[in-house]
Protein backbone atom coordinates (compact mmCIF):
# COMPACT_ATOMS: atom_id res chain seq x y z
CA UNK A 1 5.14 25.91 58.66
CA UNK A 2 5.52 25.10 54.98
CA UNK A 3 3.30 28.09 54.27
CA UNK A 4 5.58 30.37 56.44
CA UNK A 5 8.61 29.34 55.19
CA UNK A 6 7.71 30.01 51.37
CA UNK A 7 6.23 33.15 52.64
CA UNK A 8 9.60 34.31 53.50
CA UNK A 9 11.66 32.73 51.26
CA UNK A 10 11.86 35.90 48.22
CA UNK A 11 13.47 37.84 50.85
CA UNK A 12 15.65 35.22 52.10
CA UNK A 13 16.70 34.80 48.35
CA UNK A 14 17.30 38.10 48.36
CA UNK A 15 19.65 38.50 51.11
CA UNK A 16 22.01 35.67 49.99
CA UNK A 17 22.23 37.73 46.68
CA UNK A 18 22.87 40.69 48.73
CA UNK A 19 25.73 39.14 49.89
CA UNK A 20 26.83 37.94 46.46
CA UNK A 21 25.75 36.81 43.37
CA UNK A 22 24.90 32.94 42.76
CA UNK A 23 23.69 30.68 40.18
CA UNK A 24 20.51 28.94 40.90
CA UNK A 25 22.42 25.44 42.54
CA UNK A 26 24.57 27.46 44.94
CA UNK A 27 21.07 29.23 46.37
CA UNK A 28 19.38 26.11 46.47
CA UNK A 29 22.11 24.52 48.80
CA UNK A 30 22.65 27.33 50.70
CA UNK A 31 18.74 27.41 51.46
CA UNK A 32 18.75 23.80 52.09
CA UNK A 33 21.62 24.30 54.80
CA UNK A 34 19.81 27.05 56.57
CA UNK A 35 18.10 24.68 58.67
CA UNK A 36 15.07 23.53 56.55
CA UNK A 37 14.30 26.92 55.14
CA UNK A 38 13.96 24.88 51.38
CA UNK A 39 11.04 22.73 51.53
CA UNK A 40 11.82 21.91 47.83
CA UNK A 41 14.21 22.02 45.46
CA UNK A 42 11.40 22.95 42.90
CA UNK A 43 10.52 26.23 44.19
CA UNK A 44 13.03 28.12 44.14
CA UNK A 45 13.81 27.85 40.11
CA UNK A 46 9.99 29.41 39.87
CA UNK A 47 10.55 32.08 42.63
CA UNK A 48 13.78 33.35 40.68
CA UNK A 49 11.31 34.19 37.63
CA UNK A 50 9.13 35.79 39.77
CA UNK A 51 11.67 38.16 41.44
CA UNK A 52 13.11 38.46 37.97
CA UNK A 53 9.81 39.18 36.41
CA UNK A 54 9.10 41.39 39.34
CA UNK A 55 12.36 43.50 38.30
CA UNK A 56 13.95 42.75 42.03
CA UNK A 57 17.04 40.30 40.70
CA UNK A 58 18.52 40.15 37.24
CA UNK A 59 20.10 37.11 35.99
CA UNK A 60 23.54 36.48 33.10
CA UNK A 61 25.02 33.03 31.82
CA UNK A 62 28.48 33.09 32.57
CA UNK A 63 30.69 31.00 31.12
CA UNK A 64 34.06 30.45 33.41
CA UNK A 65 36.80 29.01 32.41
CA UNK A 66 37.17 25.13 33.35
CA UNK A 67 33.46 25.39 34.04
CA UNK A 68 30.71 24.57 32.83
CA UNK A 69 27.60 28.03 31.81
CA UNK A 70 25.81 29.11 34.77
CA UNK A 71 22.56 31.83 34.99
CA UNK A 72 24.36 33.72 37.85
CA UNK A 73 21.87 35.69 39.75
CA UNK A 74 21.87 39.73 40.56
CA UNK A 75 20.07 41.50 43.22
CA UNK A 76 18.81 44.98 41.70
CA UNK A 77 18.54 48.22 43.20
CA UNK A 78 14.60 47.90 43.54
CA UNK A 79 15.39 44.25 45.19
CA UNK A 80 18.04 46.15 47.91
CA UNK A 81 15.16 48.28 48.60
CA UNK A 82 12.69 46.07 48.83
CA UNK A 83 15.09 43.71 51.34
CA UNK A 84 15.46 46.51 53.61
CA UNK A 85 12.37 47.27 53.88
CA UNK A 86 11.03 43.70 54.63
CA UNK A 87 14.40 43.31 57.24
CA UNK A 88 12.54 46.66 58.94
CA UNK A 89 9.24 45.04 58.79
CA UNK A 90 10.17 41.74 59.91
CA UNK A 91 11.51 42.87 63.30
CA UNK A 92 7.82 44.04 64.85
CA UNK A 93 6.40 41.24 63.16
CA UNK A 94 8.46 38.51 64.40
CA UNK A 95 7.83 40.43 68.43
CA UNK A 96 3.93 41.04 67.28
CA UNK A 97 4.06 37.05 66.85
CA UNK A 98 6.51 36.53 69.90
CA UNK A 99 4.18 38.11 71.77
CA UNK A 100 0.89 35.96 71.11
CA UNK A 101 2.54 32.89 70.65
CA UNK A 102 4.47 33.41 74.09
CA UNK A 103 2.51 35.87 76.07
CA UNK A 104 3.90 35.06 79.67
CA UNK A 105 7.50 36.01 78.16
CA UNK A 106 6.40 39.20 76.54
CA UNK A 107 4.48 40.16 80.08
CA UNK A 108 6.33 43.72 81.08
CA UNK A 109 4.59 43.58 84.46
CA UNK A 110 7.07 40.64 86.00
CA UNK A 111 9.95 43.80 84.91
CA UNK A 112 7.56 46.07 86.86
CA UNK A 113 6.86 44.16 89.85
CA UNK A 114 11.00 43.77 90.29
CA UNK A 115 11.36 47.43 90.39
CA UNK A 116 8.74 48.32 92.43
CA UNK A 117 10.34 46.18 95.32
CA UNK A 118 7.58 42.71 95.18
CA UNK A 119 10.76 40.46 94.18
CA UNK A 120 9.99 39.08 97.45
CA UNK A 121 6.29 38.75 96.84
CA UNK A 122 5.08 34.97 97.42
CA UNK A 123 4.94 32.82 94.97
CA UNK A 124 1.37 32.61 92.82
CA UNK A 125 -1.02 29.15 93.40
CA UNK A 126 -1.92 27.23 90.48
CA UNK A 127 -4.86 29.94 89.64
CA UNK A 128 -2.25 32.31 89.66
CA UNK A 129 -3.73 33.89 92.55
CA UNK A 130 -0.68 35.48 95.10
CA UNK A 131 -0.90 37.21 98.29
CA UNK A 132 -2.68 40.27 97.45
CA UNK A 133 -5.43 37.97 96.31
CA UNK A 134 -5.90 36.48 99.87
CA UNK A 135 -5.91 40.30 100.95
CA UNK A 136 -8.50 41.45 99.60
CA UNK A 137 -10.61 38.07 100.66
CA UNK A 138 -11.14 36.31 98.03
């Protein structure tokens, strides 16, 4: 899991900054409230220079009044692109891995067997073995 979550923590950086521009404390809370999304409070200071480096988020000290200077954070055009394309992505992979973690409830034949009128079919034995099983003599 740790490997999954850093694996999709760039875009989820990205799509808080999407929303609005933060300095580096602000994403690392609201990462840390997103249900144990933030493994560490470490990596997300080093993923900011890569997105940076990578030209997908820009950063500026700004100095407001009554506050103390914060590096506020920027998404880029290139890092809006690159968001929506991962939030297109991310859709058939999250039902690709639905659908091999979960196979029975991914199954489209217990949809077909409803409309084709078996609703009322008996129920399967523990081989999953029904009635048309017993027909054909097995």
């Amino acid at each position: 899991m740790t490997e999954l979550r850093r694996g999709v923590l760039g875009p989820c950086v990205l799509a808080l900054l999407d929303e609005r521009p933060r300095f580096g404390l602000e994403l690392v809370r609201d990462l840390a409230a997103a249900g144990g999304l933030l493994t560490s409070d470490g990596t997300v200071y080093p993923l900011l220079n890569r997105l940076r480096d990578a030209g997908l988020v820009t950063s500026e000290w700004q100095d407001q009044a009554g506050e103390r200077a914060r590096r506020y954070y920027f998404i880029t055009g290139e890092g809006r692109e690159q968001l929506k394309a991962f939030r297109a992505e991310w859709t058939d992979f999250a039902a690709i891995i639905q659908s091999v973690l979960f196979p029975s409830s991914a199954t489209p034949q217990a949809d077909n067997s409803k409309k084709s009128g078996a609703s009322d079919s008996p129920a399967r034995d523990a081989h999953g073995e029904g009635a048309a099983h017993e027909r054909h003599g097995a």
